[in-house]
N, C-alpha and C. Protein backbone atom coordinates (compact mmCIF):
# COMPACT_ATOMS: atom_id res chain seq x y z
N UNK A 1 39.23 66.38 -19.52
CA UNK A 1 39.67 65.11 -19.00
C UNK A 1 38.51 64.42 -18.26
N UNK A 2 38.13 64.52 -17.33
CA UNK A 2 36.79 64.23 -16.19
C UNK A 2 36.01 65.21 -16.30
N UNK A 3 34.84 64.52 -16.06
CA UNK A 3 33.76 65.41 -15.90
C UNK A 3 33.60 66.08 -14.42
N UNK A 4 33.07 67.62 -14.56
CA UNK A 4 33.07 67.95 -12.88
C UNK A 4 32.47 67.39 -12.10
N UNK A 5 32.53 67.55 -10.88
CA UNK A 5 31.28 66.93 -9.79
C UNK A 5 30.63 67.73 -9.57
N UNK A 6 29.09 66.99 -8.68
CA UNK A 6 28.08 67.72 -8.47
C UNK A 6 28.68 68.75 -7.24
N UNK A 7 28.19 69.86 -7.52
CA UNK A 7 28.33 71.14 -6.26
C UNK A 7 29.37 71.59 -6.24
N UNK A 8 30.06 71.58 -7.55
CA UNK A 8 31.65 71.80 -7.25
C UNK A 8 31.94 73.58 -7.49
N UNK A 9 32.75 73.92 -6.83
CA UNK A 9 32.89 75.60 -6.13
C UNK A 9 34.19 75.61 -6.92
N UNK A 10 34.44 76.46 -7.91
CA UNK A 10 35.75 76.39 -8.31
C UNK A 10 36.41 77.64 -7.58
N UNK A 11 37.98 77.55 -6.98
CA UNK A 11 39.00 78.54 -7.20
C UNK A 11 39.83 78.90 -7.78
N UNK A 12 39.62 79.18 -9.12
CA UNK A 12 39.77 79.54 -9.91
C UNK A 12 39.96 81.01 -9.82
N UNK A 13 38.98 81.51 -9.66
CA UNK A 13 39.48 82.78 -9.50
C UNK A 13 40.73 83.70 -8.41
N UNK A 14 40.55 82.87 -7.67
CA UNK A 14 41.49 83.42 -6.75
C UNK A 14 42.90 83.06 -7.36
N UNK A 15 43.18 81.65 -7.92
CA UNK A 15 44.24 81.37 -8.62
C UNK A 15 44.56 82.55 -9.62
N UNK A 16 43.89 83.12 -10.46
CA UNK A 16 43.77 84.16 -11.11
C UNK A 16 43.88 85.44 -10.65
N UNK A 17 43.91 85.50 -9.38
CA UNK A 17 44.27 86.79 -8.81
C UNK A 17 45.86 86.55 -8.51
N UNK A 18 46.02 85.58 -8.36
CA UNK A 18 47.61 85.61 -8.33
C UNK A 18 48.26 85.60 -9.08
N UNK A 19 47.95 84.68 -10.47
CA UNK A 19 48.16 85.34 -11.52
C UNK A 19 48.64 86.53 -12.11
N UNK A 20 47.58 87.38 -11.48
CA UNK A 20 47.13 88.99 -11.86
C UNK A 20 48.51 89.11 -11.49
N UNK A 21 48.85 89.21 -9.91
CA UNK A 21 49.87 89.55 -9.00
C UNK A 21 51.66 89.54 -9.34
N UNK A 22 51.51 88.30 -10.10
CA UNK A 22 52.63 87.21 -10.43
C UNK A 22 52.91 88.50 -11.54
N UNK A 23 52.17 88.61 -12.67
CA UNK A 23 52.41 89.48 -13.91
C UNK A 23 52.93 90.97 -13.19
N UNK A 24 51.90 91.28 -12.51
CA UNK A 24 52.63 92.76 -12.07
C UNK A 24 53.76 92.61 -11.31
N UNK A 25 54.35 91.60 -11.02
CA UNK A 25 56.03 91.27 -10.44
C UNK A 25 56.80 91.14 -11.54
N UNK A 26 56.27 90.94 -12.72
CA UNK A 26 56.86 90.46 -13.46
C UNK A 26 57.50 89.66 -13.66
N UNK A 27 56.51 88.58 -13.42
CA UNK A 27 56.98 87.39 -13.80
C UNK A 27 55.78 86.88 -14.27
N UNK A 28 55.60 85.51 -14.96
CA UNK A 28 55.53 84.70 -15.95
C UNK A 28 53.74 84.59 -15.51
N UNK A 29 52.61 84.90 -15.56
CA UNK A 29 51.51 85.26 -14.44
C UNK A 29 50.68 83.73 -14.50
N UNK A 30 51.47 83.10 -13.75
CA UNK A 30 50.85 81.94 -13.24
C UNK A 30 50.22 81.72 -11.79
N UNK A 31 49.34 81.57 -11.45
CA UNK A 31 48.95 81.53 -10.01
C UNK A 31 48.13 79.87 -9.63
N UNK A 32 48.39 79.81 -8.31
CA UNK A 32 48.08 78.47 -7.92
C UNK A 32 47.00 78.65 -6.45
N UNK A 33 46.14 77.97 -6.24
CA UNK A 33 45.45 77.85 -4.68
C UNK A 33 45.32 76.10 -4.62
N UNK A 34 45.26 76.25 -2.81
CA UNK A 34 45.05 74.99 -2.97
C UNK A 34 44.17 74.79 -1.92
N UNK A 35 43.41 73.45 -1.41
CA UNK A 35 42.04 74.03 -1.18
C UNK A 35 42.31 72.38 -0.20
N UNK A 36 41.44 72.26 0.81
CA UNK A 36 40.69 71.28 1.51
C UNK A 36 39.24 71.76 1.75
N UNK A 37 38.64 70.89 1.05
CA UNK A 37 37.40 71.52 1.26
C UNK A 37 36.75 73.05 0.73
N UNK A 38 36.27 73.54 1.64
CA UNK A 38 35.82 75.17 1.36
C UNK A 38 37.29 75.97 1.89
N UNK A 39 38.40 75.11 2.34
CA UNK A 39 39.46 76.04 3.11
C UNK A 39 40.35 76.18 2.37
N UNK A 40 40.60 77.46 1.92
CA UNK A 40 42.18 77.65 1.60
C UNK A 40 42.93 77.59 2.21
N UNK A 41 44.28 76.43 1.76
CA UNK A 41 46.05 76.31 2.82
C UNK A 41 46.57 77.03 1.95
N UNK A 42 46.31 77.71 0.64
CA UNK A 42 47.98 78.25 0.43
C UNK A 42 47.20 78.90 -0.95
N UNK A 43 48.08 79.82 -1.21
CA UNK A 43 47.78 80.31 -2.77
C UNK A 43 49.00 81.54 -2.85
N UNK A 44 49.59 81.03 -4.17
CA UNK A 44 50.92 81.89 -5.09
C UNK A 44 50.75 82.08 -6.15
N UNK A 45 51.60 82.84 -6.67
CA UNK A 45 51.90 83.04 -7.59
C UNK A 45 53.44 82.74 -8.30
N UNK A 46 54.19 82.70 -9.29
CA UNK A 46 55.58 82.37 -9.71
C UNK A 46 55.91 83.20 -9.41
N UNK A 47 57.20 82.83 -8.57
CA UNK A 47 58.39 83.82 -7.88
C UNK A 47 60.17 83.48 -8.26
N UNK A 48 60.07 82.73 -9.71
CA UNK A 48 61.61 82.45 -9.83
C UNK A 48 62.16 83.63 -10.41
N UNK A 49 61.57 84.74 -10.57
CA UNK A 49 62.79 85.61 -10.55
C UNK A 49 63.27 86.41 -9.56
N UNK A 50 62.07 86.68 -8.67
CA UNK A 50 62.21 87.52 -7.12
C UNK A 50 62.85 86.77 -6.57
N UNK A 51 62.91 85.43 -6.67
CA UNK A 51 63.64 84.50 -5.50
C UNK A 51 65.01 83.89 -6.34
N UNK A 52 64.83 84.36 -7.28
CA UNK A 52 65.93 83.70 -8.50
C UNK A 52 66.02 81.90 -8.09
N UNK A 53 65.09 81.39 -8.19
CA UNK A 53 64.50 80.16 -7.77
C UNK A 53 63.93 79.38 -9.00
N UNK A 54 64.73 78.16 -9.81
CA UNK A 54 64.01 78.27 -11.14
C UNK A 54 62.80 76.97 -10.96
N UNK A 55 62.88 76.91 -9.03
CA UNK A 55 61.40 76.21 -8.85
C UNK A 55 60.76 76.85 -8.43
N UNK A 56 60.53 78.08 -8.30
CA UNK A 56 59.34 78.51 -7.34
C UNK A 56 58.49 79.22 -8.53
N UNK A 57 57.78 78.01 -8.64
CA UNK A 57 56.63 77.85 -9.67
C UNK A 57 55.45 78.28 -9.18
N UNK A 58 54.45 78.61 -9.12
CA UNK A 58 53.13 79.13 -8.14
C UNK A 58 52.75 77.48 -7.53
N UNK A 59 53.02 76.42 -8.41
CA UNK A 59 52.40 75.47 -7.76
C UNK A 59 53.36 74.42 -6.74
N UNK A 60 54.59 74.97 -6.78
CA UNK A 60 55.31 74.48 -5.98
C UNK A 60 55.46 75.21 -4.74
N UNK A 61 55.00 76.51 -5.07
CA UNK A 61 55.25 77.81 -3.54
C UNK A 61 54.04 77.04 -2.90
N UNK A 62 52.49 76.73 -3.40
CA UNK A 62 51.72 76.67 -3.34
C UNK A 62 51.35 74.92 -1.79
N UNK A 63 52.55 74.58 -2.89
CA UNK A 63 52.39 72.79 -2.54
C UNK A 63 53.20 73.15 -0.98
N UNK A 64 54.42 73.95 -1.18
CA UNK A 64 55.41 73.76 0.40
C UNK A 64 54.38 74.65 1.21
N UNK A 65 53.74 75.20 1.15
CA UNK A 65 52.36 76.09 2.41
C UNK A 65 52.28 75.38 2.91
N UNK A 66 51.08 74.63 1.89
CA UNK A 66 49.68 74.17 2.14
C UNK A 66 50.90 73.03 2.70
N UNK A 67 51.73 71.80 2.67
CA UNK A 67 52.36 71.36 3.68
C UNK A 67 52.46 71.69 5.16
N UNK A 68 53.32 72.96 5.03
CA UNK A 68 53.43 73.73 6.29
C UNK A 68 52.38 74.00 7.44
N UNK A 69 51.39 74.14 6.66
CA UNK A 69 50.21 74.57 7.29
C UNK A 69 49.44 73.27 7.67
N UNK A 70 49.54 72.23 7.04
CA UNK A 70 48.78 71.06 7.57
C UNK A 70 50.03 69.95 8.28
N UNK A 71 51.29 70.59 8.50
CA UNK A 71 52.63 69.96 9.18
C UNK A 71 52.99 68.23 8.33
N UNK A 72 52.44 68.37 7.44
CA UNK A 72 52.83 66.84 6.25
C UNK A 72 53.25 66.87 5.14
N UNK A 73 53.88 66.23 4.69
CA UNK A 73 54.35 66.30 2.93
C UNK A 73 53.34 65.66 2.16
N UNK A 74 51.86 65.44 2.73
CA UNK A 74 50.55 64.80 2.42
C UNK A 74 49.76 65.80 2.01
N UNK A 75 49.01 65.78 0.78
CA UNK A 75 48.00 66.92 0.74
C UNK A 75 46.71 66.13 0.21
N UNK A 76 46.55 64.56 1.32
CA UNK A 76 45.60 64.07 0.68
C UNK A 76 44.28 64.24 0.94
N UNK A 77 43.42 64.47 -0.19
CA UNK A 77 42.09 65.10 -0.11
C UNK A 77 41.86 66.62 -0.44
N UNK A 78 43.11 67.11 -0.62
CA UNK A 78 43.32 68.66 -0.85
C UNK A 78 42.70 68.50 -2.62
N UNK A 79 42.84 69.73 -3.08
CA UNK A 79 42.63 70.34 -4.68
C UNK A 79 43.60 71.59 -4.96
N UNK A 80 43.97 71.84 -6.00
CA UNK A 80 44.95 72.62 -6.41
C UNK A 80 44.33 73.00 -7.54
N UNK A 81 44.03 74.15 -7.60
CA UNK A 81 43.76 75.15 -8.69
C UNK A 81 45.05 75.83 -9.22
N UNK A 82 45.44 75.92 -10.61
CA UNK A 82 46.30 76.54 -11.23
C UNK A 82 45.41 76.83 -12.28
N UNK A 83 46.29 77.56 -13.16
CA UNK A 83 45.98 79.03 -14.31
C UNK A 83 46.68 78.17 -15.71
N UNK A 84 47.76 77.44 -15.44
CA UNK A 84 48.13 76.87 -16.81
C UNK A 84 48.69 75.69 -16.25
N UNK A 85 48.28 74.45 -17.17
CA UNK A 85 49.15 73.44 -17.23
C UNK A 85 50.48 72.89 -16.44
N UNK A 86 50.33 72.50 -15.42
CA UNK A 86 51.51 71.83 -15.06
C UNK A 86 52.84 71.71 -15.71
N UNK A 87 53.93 72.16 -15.33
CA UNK A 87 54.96 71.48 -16.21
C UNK A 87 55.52 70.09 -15.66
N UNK A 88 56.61 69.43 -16.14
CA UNK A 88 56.37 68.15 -15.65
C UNK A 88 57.21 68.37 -13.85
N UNK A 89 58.15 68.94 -13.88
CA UNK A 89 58.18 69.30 -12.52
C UNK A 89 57.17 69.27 -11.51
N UNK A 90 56.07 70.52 -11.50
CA UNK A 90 55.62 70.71 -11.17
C UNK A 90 53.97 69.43 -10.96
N UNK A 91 54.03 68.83 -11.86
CA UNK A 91 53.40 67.78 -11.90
C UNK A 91 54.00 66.04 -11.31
N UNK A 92 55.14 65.94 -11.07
CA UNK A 92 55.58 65.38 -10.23
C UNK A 92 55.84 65.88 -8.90
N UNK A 93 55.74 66.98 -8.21
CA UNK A 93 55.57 67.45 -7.26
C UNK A 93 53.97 67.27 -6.67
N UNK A 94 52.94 67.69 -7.47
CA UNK A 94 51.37 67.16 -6.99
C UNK A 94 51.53 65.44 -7.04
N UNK A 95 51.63 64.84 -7.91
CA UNK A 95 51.75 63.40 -7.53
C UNK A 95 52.36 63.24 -6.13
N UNK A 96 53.88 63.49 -5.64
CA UNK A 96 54.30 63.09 -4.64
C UNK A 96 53.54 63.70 -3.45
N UNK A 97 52.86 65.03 -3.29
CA UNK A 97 52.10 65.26 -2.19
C UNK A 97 50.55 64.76 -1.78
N UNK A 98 50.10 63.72 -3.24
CA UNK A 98 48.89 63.15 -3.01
C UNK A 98 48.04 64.20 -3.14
N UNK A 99 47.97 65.34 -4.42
CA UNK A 99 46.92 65.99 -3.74
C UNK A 99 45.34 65.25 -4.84
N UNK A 100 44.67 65.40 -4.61
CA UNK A 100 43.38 64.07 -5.01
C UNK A 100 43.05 65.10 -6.36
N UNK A 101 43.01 66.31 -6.70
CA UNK A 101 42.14 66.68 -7.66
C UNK A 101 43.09 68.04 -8.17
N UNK A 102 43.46 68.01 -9.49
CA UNK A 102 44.36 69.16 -9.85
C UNK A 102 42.88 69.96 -10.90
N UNK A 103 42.91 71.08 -11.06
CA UNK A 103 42.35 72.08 -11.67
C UNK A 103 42.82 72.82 -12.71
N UNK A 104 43.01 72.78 -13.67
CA UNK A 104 43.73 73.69 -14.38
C UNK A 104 43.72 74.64 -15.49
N UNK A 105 43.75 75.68 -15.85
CA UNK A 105 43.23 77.06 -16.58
C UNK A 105 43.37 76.17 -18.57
N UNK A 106 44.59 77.53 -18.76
CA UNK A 106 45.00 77.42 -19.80
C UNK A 106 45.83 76.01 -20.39
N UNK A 107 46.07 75.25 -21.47
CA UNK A 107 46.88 74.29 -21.81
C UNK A 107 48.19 74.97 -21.90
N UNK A 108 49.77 74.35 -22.17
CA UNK A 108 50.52 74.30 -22.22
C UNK A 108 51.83 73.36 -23.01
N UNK A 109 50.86 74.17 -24.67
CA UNK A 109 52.11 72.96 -25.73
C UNK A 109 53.41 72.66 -25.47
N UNK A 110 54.05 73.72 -25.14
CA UNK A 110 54.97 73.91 -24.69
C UNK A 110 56.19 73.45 -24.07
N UNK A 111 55.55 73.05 -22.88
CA UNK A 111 56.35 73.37 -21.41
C UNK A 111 54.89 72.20 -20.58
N UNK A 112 53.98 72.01 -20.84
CA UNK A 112 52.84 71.32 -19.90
C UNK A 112 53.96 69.66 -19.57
N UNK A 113 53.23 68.90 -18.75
CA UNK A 113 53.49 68.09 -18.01
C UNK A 113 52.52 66.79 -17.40
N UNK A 114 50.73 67.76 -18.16
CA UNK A 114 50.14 66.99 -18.13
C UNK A 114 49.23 66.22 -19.35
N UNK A 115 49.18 66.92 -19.72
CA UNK A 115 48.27 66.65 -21.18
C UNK A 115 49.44 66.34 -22.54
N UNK A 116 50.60 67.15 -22.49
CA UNK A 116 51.46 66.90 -23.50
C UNK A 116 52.64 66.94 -22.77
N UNK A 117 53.62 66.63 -23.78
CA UNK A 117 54.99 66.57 -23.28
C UNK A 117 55.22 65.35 -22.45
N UNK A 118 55.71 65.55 -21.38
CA UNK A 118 56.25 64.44 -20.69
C UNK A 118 54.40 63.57 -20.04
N UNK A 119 53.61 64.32 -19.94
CA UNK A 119 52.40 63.34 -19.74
C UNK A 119 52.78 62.21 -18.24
N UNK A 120 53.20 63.28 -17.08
CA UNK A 120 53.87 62.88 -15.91
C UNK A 120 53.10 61.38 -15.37
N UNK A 121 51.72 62.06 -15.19
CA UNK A 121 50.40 60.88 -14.69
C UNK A 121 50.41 59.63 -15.43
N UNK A 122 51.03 60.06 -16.24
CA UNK A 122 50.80 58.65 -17.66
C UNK A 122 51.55 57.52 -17.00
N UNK A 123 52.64 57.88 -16.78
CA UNK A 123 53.84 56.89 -16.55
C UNK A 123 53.84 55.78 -15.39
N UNK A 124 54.02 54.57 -15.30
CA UNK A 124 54.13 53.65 -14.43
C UNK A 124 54.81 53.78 -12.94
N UNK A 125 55.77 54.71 -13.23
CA UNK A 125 56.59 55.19 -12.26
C UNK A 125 56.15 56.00 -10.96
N UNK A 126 54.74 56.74 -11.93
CA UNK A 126 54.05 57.72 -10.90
C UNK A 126 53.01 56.84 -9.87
N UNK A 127 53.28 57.42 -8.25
CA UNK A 127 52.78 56.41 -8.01
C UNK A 127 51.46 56.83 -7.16
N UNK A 128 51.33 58.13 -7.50
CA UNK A 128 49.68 58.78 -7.22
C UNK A 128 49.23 59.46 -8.83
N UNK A 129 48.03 59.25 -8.93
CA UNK A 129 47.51 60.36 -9.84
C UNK A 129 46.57 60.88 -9.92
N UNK A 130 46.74 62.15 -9.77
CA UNK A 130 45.08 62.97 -9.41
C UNK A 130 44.35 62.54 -10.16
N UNK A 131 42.61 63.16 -9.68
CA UNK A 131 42.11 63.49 -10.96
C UNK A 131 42.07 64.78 -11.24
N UNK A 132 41.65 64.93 -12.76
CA UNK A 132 42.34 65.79 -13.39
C UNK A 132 41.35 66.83 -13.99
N UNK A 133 41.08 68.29 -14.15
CA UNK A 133 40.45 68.52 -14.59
C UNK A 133 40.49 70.04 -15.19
N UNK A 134 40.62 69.73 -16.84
CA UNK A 134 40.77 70.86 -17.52
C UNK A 134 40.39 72.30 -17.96
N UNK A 135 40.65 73.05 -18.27
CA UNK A 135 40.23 74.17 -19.08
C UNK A 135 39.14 75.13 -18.25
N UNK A 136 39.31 74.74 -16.66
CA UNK A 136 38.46 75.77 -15.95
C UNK A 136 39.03 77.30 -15.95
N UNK A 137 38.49 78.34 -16.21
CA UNK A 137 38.88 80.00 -16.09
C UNK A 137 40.10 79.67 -17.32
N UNK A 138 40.02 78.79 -18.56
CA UNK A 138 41.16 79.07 -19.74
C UNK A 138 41.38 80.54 -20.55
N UNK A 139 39.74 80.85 -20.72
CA UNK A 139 40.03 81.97 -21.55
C UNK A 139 40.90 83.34 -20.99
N UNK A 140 40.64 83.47 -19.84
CA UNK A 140 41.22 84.42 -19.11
C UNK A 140 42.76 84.14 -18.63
N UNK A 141 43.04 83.02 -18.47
CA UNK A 141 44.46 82.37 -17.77
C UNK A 141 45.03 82.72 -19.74
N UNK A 142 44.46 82.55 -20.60
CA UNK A 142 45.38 82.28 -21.81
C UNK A 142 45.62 83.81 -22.00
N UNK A 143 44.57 84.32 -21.98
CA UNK A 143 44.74 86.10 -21.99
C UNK A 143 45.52 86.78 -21.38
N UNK A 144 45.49 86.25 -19.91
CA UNK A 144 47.07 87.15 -19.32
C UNK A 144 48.47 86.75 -19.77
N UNK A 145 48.31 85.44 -20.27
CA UNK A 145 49.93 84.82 -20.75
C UNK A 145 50.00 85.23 -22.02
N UNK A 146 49.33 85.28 -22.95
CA UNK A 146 49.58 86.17 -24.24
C UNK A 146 49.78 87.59 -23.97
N UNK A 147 48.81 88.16 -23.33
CA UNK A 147 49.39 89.78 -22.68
C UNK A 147 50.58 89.66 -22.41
N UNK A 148 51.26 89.16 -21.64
CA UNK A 148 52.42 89.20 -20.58
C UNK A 148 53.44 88.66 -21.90
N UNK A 149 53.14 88.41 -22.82
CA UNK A 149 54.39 87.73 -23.37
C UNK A 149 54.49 88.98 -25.06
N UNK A 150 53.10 89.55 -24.96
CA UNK A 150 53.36 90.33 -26.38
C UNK A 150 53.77 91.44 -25.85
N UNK A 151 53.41 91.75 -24.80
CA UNK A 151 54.05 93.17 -23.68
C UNK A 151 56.00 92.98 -23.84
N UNK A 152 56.29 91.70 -23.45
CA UNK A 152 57.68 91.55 -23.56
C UNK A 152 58.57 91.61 -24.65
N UNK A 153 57.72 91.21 -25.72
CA UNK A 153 58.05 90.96 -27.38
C UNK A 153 58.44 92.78 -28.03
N UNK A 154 57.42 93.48 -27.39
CA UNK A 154 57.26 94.70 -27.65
C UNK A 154 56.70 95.26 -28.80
């Protein structure tokens, strides 16, 4: 989508450790961080089956923290690293908290929210839109979700 910026520090990996985390809960191994600056406010992983929660998406656990922790429903100037594609939920949730720069692993034909499917940012309605920026740590974010899903297939 955009090109990176100069000096840019990805967390990526740490999103990917939750990931990791998310799968050995067994659940769906998506992980999210979210960042001001060099500071981490928050980082999850998907918890809708531990919480039987069919929002607690890594990037929505991710989004109510990093709130908490900065006492606003504002996360402007923040960044959000995730592992796969937004769904559109979850991509109308970063719009409404303003966060300035989304990160994101693997695509999502599927189920995504930003690139396909509902294409949340696209719409007139939305009335922030990050910028956007694709396919950071993909090969590895696509590798644990094919693991995690041929493991289940059996």
């Amino acid at each position: 989508m955009k090109e990176q910026r100069e000096g840019f520090r990805s967390f990526m990996e740490a999103a990917l450790v939750e990931a990791r985390a998310a799968a050995g809960r067994g659940e769906v191994p998506v992980g999210a961080v979210i960042v001001a600056g060099d500071r981490v406010l928050a980082r999850a992983g998907n918890r809708t089956r531990e919480l039987a929660d069919p929002t607690a998406h890594a990037e929505m656990l991710a989004i109510r923290e990093a709130c908490r922790v900065l006492g606003s429903e504002r996360l402007v100037g923040c960044d959000l690293y995730v592992t796969l594609e937004p769904c559109p939920m979850c991509a109308a949730a970063i719009s409404a908290a303003r966060i300035g720069r989304l990160y994101y692993g693997a695509a999502d034909p599927k189920s995504g929210g930003v690139a396909v499917g509902a294409r949340v940012f696209s719409h007139p309605q939305c009335h922030h839109v990050p910028e956007v920026y694709d396919g950071i740590g993909a090969g590895e974010a696509e590798a644990l979700l094919r693991g995690f899903f041929m493991e289940r297939r059996g």
